[in-house]
Each structure stands twice: as C-alpha cells, then as structure tokens.
N, C-alpha and C. Protein backbone atom coordinates (compact mmCIF):
# COMPACT_ATOMS: atom_id res chain seq x y z
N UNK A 1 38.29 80.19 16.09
CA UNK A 1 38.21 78.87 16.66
C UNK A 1 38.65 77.87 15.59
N UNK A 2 39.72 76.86 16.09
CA UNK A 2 39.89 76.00 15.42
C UNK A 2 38.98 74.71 14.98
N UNK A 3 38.72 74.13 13.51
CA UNK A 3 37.91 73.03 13.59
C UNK A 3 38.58 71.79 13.80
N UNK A 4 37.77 71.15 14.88
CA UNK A 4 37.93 70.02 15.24
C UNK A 4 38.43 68.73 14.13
N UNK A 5 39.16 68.08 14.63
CA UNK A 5 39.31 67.06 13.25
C UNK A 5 38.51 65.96 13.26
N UNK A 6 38.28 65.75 12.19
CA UNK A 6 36.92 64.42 11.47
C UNK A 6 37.50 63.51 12.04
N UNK A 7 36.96 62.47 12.55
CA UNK A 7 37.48 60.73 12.42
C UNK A 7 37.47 60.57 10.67
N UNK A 8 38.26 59.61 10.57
CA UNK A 8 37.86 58.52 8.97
C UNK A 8 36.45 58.17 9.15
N UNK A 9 36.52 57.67 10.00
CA UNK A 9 35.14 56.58 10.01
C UNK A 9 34.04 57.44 10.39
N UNK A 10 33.58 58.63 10.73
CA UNK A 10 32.59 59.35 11.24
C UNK A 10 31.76 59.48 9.90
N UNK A 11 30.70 58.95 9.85
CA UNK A 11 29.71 59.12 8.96
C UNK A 11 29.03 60.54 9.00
N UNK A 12 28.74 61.23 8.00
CA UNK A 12 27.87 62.68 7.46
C UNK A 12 27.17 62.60 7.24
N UNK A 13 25.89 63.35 7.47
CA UNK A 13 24.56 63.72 7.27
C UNK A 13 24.78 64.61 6.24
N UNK A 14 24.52 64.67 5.06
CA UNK A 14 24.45 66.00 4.43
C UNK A 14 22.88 65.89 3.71
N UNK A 15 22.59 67.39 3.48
CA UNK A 15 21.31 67.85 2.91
C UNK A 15 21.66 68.75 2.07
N UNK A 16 20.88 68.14 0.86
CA UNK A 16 20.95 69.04 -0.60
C UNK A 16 19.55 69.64 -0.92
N UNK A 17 19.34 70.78 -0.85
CA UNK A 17 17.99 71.11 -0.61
C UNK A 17 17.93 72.40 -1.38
N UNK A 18 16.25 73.51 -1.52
CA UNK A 18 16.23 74.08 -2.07
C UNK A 18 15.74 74.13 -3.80
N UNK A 19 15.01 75.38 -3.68
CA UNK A 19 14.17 75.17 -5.01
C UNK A 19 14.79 75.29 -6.44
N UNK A 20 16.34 75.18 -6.79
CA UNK A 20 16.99 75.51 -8.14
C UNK A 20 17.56 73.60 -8.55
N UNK A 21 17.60 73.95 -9.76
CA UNK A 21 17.85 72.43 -10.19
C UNK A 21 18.98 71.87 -9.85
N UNK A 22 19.49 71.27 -9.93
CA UNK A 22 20.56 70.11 -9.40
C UNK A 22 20.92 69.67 -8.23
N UNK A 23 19.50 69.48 -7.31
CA UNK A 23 19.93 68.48 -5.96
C UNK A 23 20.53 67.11 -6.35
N UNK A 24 19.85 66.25 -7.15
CA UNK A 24 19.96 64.92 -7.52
C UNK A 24 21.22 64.84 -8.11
N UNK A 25 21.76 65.68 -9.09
CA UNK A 25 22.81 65.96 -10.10
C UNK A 25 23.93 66.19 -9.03
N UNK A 26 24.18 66.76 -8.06
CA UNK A 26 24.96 66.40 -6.85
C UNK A 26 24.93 65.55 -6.66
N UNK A 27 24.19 64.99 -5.73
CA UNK A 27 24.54 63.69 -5.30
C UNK A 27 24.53 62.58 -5.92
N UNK A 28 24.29 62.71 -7.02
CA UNK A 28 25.22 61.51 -7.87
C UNK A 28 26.31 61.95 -8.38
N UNK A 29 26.60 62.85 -8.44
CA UNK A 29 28.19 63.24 -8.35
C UNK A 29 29.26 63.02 -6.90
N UNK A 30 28.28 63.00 -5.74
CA UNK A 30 28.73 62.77 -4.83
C UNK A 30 29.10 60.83 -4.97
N UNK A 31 28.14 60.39 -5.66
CA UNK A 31 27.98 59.13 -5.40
C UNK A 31 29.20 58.60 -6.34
N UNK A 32 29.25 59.27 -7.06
CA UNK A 32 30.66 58.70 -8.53
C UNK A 32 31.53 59.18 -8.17
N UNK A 33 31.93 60.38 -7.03
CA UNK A 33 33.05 60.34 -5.99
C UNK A 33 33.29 59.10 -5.24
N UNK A 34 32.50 58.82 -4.41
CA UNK A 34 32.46 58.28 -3.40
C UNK A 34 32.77 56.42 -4.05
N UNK A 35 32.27 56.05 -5.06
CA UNK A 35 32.74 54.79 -5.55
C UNK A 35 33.70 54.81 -6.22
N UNK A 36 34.30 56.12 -6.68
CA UNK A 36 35.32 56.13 -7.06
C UNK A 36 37.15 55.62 -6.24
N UNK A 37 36.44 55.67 -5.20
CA UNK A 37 37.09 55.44 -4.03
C UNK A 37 36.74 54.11 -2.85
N UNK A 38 36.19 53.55 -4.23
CA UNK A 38 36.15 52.30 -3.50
C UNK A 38 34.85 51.79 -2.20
N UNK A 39 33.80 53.31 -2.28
CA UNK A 39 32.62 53.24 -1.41
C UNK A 39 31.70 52.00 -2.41
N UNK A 40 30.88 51.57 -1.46
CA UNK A 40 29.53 50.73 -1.76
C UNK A 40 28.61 51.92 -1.77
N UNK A 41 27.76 52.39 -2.66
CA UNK A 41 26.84 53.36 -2.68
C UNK A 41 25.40 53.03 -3.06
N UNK A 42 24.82 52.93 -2.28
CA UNK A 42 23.07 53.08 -2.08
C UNK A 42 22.35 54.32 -2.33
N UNK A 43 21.05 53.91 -3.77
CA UNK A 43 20.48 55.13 -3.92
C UNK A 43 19.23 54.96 -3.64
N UNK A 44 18.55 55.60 -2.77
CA UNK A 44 17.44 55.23 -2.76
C UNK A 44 16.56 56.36 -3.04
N UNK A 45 15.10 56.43 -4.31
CA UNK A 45 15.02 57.16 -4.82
C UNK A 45 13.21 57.40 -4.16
N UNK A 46 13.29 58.39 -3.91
CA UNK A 46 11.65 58.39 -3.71
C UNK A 46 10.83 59.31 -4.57
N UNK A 47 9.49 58.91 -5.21
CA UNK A 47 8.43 59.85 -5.69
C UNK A 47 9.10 59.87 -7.60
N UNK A 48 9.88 59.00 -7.88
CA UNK A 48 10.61 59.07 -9.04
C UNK A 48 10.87 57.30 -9.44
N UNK A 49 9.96 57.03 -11.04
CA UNK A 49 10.21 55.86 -11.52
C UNK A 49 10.37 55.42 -12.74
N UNK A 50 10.33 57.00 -13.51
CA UNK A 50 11.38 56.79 -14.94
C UNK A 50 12.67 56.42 -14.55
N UNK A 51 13.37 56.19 -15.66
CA UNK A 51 14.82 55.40 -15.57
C UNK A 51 15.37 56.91 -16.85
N UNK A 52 15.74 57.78 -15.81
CA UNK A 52 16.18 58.72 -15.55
C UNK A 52 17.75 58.41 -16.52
N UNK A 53 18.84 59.73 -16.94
CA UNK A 53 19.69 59.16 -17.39
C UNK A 53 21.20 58.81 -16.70
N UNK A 54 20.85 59.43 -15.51
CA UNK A 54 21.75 59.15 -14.22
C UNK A 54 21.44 57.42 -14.21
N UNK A 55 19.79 56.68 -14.13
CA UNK A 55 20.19 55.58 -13.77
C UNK A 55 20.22 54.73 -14.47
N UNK A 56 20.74 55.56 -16.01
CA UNK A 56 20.77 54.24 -17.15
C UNK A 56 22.04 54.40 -17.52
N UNK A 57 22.97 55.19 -16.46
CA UNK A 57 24.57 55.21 -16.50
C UNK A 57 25.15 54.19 -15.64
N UNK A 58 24.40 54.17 -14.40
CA UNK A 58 24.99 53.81 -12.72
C UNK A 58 24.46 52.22 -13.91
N UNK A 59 23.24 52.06 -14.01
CA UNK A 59 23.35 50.77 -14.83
C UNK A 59 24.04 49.95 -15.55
N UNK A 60 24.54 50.78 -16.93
CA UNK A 60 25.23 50.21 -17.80
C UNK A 60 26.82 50.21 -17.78
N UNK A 61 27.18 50.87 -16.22
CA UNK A 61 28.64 51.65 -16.45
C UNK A 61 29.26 51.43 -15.02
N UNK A 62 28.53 51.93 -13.48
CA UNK A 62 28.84 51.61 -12.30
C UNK A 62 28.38 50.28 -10.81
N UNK A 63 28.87 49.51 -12.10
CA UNK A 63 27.85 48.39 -10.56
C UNK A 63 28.65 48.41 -9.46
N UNK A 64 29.29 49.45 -8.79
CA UNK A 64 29.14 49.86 -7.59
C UNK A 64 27.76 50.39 -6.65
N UNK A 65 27.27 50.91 -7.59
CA UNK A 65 26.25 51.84 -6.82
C UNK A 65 25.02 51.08 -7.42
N UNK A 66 23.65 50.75 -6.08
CA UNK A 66 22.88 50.82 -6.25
C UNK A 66 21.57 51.37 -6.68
N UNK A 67 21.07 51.33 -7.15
CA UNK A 67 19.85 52.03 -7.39
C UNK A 67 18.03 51.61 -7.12
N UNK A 68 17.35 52.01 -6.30
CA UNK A 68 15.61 51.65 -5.82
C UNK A 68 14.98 52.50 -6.27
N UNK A 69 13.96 52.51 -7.08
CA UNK A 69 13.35 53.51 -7.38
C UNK A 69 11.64 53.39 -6.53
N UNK A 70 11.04 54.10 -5.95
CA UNK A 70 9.99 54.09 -5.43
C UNK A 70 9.47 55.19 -5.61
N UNK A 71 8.57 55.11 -7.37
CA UNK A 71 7.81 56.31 -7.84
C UNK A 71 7.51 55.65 -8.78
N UNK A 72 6.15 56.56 -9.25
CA UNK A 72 5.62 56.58 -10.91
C UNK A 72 6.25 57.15 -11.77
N UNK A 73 6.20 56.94 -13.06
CA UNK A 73 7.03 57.66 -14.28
C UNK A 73 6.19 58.81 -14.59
N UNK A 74 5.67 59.57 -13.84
CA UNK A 74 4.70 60.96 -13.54
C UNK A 74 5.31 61.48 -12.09
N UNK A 75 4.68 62.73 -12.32
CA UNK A 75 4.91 63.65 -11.06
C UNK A 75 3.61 63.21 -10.16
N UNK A 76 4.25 63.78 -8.89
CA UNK A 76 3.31 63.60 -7.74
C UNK A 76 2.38 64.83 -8.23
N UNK A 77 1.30 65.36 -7.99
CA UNK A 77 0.45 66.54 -7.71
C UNK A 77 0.65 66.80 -5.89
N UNK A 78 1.31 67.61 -5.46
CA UNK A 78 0.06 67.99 -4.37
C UNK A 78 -1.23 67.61 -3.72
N UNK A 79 -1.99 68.63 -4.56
CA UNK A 79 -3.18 68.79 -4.81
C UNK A 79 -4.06 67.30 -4.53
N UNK A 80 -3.61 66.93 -5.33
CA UNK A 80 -4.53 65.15 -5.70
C UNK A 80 -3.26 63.83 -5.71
N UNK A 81 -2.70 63.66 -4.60
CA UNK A 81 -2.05 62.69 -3.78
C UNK A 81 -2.47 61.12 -4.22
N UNK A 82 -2.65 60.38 -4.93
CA UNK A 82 -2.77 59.65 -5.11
C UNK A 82 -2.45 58.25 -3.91
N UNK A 83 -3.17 57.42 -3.84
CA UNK A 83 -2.74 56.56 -2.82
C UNK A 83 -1.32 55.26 -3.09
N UNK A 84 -1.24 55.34 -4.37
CA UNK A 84 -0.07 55.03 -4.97
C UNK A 84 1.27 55.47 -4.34
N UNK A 85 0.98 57.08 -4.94
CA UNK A 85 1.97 57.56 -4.42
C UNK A 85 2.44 57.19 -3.11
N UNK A 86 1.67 57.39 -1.48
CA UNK A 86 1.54 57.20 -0.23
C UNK A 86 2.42 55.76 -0.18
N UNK A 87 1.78 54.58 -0.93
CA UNK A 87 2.26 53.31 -0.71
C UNK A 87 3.78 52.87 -1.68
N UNK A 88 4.13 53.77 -2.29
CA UNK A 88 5.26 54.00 -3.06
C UNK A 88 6.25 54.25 -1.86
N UNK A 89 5.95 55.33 -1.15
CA UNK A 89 6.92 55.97 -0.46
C UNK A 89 6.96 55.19 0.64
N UNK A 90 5.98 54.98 1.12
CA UNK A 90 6.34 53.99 2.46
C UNK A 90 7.00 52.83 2.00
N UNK A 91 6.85 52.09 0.76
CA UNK A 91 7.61 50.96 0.49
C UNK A 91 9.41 51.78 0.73
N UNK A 92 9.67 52.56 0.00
CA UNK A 92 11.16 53.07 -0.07
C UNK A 92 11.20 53.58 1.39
N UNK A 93 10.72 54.49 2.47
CA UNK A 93 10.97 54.17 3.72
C UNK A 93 11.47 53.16 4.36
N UNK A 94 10.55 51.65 4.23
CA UNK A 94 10.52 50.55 4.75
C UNK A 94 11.90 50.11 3.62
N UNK A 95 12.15 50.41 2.48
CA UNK A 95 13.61 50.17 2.03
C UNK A 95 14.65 50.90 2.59
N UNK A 96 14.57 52.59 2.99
CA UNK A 96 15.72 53.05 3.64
C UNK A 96 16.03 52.54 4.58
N UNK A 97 15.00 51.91 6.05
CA UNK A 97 15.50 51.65 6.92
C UNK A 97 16.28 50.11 7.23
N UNK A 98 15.80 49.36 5.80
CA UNK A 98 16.59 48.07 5.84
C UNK A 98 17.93 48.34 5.23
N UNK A 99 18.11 49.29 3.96
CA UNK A 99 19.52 49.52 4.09
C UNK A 99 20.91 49.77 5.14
N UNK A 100 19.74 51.02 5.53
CA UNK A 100 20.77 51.82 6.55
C UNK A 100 20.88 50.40 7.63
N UNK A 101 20.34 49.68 7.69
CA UNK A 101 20.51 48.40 8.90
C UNK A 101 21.36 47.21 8.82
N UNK A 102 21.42 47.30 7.48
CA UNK A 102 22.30 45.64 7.31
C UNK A 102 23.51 46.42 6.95
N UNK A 103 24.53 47.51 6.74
CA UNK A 103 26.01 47.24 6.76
C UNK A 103 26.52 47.18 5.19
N UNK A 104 25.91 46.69 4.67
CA UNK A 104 26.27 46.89 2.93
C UNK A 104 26.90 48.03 2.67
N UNK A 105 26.55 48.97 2.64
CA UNK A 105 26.55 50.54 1.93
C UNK A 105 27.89 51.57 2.68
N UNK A 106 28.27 52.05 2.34
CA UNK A 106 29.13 53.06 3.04
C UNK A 106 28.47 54.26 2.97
N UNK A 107 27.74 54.76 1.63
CA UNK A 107 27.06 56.42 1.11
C UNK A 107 25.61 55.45 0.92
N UNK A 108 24.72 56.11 1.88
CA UNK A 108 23.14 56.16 0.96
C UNK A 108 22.79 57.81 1.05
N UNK A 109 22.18 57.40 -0.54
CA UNK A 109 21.81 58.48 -0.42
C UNK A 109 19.88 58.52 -0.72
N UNK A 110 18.93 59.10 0.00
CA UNK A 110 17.81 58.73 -0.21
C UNK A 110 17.20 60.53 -1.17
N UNK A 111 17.56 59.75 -2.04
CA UNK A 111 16.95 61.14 -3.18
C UNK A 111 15.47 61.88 -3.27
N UNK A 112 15.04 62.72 -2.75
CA UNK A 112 14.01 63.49 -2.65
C UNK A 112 13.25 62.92 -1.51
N UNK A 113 13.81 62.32 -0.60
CA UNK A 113 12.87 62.29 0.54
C UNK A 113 12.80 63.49 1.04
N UNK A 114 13.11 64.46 1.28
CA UNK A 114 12.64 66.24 1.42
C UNK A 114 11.42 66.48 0.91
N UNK A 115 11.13 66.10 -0.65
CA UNK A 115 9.94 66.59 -1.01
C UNK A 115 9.07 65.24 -0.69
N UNK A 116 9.31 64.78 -0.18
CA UNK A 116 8.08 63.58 0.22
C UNK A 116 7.49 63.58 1.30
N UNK A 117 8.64 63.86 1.86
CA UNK A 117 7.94 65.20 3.30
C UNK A 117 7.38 65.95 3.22
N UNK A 118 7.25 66.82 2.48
CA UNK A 118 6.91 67.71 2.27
C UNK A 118 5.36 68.06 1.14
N UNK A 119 5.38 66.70 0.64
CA UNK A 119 4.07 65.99 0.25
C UNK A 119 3.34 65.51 1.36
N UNK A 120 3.88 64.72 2.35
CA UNK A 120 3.27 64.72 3.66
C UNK A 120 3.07 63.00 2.81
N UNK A 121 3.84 62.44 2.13
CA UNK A 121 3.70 60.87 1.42
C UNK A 121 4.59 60.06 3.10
N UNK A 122 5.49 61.01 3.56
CA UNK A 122 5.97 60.43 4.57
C UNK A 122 6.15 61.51 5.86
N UNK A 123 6.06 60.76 7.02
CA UNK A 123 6.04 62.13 8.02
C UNK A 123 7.14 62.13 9.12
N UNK A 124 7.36 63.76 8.76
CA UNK A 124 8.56 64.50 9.41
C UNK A 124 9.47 63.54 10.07
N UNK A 125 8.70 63.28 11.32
CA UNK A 125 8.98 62.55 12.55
C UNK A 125 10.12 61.20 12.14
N UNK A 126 9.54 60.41 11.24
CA UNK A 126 9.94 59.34 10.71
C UNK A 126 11.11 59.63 9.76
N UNK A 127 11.49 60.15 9.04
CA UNK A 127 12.35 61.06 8.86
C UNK A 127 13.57 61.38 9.75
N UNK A 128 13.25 62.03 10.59
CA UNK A 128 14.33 62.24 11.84
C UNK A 128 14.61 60.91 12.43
N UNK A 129 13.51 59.93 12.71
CA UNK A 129 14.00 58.83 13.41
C UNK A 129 15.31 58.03 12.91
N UNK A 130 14.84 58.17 11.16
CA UNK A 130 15.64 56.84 10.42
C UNK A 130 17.04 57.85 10.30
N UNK A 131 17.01 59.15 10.02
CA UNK A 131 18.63 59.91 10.34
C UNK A 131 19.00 59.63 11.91
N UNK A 132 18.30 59.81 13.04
CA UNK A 132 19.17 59.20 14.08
C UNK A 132 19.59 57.87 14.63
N UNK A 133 19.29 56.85 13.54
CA UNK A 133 19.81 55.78 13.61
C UNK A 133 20.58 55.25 13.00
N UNK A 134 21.21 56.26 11.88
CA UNK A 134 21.96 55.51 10.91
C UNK A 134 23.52 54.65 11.76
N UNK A 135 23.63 54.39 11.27
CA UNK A 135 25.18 53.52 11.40
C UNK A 135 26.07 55.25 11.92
N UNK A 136 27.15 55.00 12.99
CA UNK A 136 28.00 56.12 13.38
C UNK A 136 28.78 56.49 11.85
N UNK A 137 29.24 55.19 11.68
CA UNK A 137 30.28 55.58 10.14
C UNK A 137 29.63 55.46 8.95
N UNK A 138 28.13 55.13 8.91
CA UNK A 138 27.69 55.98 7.34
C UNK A 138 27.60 56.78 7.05
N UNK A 139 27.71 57.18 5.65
CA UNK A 139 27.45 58.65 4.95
C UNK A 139 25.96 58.69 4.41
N UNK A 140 25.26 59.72 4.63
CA UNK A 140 24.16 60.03 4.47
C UNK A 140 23.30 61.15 3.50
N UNK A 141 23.34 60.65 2.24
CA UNK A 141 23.21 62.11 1.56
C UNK A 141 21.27 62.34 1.89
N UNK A 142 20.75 63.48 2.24
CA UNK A 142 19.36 63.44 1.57
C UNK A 142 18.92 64.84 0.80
N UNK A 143 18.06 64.00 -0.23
CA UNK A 143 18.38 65.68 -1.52
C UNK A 143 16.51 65.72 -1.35
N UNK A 144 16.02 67.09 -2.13
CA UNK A 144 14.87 67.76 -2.63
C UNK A 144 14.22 68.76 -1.35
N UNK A 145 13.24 69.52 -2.25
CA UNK A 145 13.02 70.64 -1.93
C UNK A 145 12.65 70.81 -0.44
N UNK A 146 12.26 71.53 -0.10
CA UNK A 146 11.77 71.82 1.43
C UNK A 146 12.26 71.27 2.49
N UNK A 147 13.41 70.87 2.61
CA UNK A 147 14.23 69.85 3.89
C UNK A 147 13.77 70.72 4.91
N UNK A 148 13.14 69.78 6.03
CA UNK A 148 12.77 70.45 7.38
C UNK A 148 13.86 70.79 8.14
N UNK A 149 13.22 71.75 8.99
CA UNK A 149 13.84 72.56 9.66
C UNK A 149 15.01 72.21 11.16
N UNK A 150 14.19 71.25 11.05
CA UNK A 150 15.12 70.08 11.97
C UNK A 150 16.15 69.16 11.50
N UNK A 151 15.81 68.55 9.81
CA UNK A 151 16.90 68.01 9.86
C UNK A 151 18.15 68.74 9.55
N UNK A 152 17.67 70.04 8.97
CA UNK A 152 18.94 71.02 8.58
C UNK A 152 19.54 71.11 10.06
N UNK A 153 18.99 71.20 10.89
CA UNK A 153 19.57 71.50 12.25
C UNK A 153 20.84 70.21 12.56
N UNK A 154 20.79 69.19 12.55
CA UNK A 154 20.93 67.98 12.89
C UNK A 154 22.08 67.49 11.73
N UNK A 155 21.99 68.06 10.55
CA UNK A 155 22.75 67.78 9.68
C UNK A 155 24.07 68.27 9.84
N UNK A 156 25.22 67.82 8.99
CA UNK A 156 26.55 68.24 9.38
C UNK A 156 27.09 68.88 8.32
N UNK A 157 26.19 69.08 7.25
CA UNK A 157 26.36 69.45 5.97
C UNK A 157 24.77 70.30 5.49
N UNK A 158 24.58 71.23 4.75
CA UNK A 158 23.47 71.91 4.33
C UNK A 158 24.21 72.47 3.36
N UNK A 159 23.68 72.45 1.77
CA UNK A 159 23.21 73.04 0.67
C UNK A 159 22.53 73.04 0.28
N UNK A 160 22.11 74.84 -0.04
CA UNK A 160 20.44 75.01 -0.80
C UNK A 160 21.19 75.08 -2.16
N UNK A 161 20.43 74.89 -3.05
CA UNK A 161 20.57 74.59 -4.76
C UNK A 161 19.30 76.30 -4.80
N UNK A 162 19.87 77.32 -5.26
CA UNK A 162 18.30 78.61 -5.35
C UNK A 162 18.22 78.59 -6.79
N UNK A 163 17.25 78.83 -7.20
CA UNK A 163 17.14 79.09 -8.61
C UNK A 163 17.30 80.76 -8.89
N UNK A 164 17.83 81.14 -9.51
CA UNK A 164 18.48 82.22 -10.49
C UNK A 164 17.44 82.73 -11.17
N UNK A 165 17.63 81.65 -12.47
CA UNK A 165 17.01 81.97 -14.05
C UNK A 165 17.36 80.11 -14.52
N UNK A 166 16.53 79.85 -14.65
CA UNK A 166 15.78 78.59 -15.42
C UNK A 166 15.79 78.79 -17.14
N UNK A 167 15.47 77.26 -17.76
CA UNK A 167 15.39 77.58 -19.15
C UNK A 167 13.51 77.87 -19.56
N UNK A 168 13.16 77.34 -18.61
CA UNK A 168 11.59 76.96 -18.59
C UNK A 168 11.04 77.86 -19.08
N UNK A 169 11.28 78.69 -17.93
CA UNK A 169 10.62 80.32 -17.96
C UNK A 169 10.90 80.83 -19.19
N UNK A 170 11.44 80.87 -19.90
CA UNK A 170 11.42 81.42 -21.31
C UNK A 170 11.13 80.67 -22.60
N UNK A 171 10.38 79.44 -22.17
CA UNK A 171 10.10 78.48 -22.87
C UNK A 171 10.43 77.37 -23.53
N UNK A 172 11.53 76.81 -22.91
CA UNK A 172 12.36 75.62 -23.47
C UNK A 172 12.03 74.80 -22.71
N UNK A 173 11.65 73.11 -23.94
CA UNK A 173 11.15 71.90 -22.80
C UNK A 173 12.43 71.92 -22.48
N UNK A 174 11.55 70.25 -21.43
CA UNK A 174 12.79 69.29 -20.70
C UNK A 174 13.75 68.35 -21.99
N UNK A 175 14.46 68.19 -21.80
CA UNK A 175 15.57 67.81 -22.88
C UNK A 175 16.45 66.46 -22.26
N UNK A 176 16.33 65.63 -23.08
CA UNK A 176 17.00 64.52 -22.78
C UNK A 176 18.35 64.96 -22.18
N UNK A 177 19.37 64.15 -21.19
CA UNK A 177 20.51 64.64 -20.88
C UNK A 177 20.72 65.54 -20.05
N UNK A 178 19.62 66.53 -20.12
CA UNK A 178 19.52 67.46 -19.02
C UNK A 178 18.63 67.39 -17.40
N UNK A 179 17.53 67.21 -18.34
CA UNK A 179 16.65 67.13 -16.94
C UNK A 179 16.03 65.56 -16.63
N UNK A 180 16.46 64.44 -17.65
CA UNK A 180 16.32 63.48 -17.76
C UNK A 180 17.16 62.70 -18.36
C-alpha cells in the first residue's frame, strides 16, 4: 500500500516515550530542527525547574524557541507527591492550553507531560482533550516515560527511547553536559 501524501500544513502529534535516556534530548533536537527552518517553537516543560543545559543554550543562543518551566529543581517522588508538585503541573497545563490557543507557535513541545500522567500530577483524560484540540497545522511533540495507551493510539508518530545499559548502573554520577 502506498502512503498517502502529507499536506505542508498538517500538524503531527508525535510521542517520545519510554524508559532509556534521551526523550528530552530529541526533542530539542527536534526543536533546533524545526527553528532552524524558520518554526516559532514552544517548550513547555513539566515536573522540571533547574535550568537544565538545553535551557541555558535555547537562552543564550536561540531566541526562537521558547522555554516554561513548571517544576522544582528536585525530582518528583511518587511515593510522597507533594502538593507543589500537583499545582506546578496544573499551572503548565493551564499554560499548554493557552499556547496551543493563541497561534504563536508552529512546534510545541510539552516535555514530560507522559510522566506527569503518570504521576497522576495531571489526568489522562485532560491530556487527550488538550491533543484533540490542537490547531490542524500544529506540530506537537510530547516526551517522558509511560505515554498512555491512547495517546500512542491517536498519535501520528511513536518513539520508545529503551534502555540497554546506562552509566548509573555501574556507578557513574550525573555529569554536567550530559544529563544536565
């Protein structure tokens, strides 16, 4: 069977998902494609509020691309959810859906809303809503672990990132440049 041809203007859903490192590291590679070419690029970051070294590049180097961060400079736990966290993420929700609404952006990409789902900081449902409303001709990246099962369905794009062999596991920290 032959594939159908793309419009220009048909906006993509893609999902970067899966438990091996470099969801984020994509799609900001996607994103330094995509302004490379003249896109407006929206990042919207959830559960993450160090200044990471991806966003002390897009800072000092691409003011094409935006950057929101809606997180602590700590990890979420599971376990012990903090109410921070909860009101973190709903703030960057209540930011994805004003992006995706006003027309600015050509690529958003909302970085680890998968695992925020999957924290249960935001739910499923809401999730699917704000992907079936995007704009016809935006591009849509969404990255981190556990992407539901629906939006993989719905998506027009799916990559899992699997982990292999890590440096961790054999005892090497996190390292500037690499994982930050």
């Amino acid at each position: 069977m032959k594939p159908t041809a793309v419009k220009a203007k048909q906006g993509l859903v893609m999902v970067i998902t899966g438990n091996g490192k470099g969801k984020t590291t994509s799609a900001f590679g996607q994103a330094l494609r995509a302004v490379g070419q003249g896109y407006r690029v929206c990042i919207i970051q959830f559960m993450k509020g160090r200044k990471y070294g991806e966003v002390l590049a897009v800072e000092r180097h691409l003011p094409g691309i935006t950057i929101h961060q809606f997180g602590r400079d700590s990890f979420v736990m599971r376990d012990d959810i903090a109410s921070v966290d909860v009101e973190l993420a709903r703030q960057g929700l209540e930011k994805a859906k004003e992006v995706l609404g006003n027309g600015e952006y050509d690529l958003v990409i909302l970085d680890e809303i998968n695992a925020a789902v999957d924290f249960n900081l935001i739910l499923e449902e809401e999730l699917l809503d704000l992907v079936k409303t995007k704009p016809a001709e935006l591009d849509l990246i969404l990255t981190g672990r556990s992407a539901p099962g629906q939006l993989k369905e719905i998506a027009d794009l799916v990559s899992e990132v699997i982990e292999i062999k890590h440096h961790y596991n054999a005892g090497v920290t996190e390292r500037a440049g690499i994982e930050y």
